[in-house]
N, C-alpha and C. Protein backbone atom coordinates (compact mmCIF):
# COMPACT_ATOMS: atom_id res chain seq x y z
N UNK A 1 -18.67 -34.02 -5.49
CA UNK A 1 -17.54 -33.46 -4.74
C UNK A 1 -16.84 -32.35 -5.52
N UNK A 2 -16.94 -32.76 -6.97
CA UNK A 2 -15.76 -31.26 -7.25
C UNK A 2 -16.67 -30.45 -7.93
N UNK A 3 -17.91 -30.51 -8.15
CA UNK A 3 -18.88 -29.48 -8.17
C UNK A 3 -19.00 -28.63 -6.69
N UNK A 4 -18.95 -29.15 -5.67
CA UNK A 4 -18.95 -28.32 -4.20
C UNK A 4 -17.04 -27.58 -4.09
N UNK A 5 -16.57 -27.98 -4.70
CA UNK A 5 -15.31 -27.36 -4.56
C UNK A 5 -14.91 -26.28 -4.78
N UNK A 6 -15.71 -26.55 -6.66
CA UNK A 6 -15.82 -25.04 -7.84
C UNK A 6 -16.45 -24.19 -7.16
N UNK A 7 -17.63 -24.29 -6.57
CA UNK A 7 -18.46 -23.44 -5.62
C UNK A 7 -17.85 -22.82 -4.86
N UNK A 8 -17.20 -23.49 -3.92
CA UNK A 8 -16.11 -23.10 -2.46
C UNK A 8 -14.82 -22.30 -3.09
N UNK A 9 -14.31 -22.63 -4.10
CA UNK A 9 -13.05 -21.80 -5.07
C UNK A 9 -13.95 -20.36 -5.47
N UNK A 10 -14.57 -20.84 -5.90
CA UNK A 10 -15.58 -19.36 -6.54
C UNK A 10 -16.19 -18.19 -5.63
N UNK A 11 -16.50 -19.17 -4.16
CA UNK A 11 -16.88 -17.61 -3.26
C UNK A 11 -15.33 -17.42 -2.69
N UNK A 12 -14.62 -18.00 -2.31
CA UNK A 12 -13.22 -17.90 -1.76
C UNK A 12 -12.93 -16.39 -2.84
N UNK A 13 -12.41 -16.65 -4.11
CA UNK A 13 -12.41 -15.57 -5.10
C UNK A 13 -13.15 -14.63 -5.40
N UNK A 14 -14.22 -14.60 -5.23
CA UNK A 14 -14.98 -13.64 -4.86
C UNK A 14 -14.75 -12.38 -3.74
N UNK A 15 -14.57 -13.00 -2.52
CA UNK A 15 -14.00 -12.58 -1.07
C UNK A 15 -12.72 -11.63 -1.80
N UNK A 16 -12.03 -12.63 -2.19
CA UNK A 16 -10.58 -12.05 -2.38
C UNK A 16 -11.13 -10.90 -2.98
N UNK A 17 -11.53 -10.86 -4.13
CA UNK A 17 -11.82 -9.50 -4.67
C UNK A 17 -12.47 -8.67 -4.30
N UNK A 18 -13.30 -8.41 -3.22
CA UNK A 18 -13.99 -7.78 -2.62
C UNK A 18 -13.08 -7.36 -1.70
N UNK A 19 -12.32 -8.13 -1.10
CA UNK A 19 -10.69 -7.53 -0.41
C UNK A 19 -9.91 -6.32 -1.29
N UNK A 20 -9.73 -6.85 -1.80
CA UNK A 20 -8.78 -6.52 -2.95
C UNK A 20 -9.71 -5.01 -3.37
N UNK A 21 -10.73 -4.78 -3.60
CA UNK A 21 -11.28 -3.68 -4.01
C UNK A 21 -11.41 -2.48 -2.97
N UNK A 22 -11.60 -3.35 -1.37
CA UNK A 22 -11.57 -2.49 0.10
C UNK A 22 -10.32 -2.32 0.30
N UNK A 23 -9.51 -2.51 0.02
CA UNK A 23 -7.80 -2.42 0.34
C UNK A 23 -7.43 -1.19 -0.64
N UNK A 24 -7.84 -0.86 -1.61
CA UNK A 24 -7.74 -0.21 -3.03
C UNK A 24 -8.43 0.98 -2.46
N UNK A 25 -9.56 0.86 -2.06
CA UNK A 25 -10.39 2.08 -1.51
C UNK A 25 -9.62 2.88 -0.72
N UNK A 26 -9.34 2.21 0.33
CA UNK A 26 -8.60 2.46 1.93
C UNK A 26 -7.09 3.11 1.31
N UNK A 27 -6.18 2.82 0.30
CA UNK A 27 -5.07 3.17 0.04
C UNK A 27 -5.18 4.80 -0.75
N UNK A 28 -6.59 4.40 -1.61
CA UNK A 28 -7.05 5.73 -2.54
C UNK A 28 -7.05 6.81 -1.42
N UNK A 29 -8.10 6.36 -0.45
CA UNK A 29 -8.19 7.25 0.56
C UNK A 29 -7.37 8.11 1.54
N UNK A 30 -6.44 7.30 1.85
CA UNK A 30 -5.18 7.63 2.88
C UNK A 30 -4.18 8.39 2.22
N UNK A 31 -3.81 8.06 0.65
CA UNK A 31 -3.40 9.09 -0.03
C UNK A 31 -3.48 10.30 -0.59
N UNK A 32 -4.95 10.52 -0.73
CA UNK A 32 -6.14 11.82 -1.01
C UNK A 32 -5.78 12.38 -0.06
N UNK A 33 -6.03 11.90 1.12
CA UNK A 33 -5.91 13.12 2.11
C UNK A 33 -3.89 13.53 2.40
N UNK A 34 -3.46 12.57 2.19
CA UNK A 34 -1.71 13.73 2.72
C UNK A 34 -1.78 14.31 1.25
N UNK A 35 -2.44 14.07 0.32
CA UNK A 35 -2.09 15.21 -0.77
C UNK A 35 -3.06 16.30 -0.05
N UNK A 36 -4.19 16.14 0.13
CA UNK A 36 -4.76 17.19 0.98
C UNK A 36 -3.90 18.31 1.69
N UNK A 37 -3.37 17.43 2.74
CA UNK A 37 -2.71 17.81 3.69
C UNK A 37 -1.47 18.63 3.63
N UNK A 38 -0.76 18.48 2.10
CA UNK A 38 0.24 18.67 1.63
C UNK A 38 -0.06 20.14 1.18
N UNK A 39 -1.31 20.33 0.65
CA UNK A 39 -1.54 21.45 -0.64
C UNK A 39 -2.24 22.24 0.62
């Protein structure tokens, strides 16, 4: 049982960071361009 847990904690965290890295992208991005937009 808490060997299947560590597993289930570990892709859960995984996810998150893979969030966490697409959220980062998406913010890089949206800001690039009004500086774009700006200059």
């Amino acid at each position: 049982m808490l060997l299947n847990i560590r597993i289930v904690t570990s892709k859960t965290r995984q996810d998150q960071n893979k969030r966490v890295v697409f959220y980062a992208l998406v913010i890089g991005l949206f800001l690039f361009s009004i500086k774009n937009k700006n200059n």
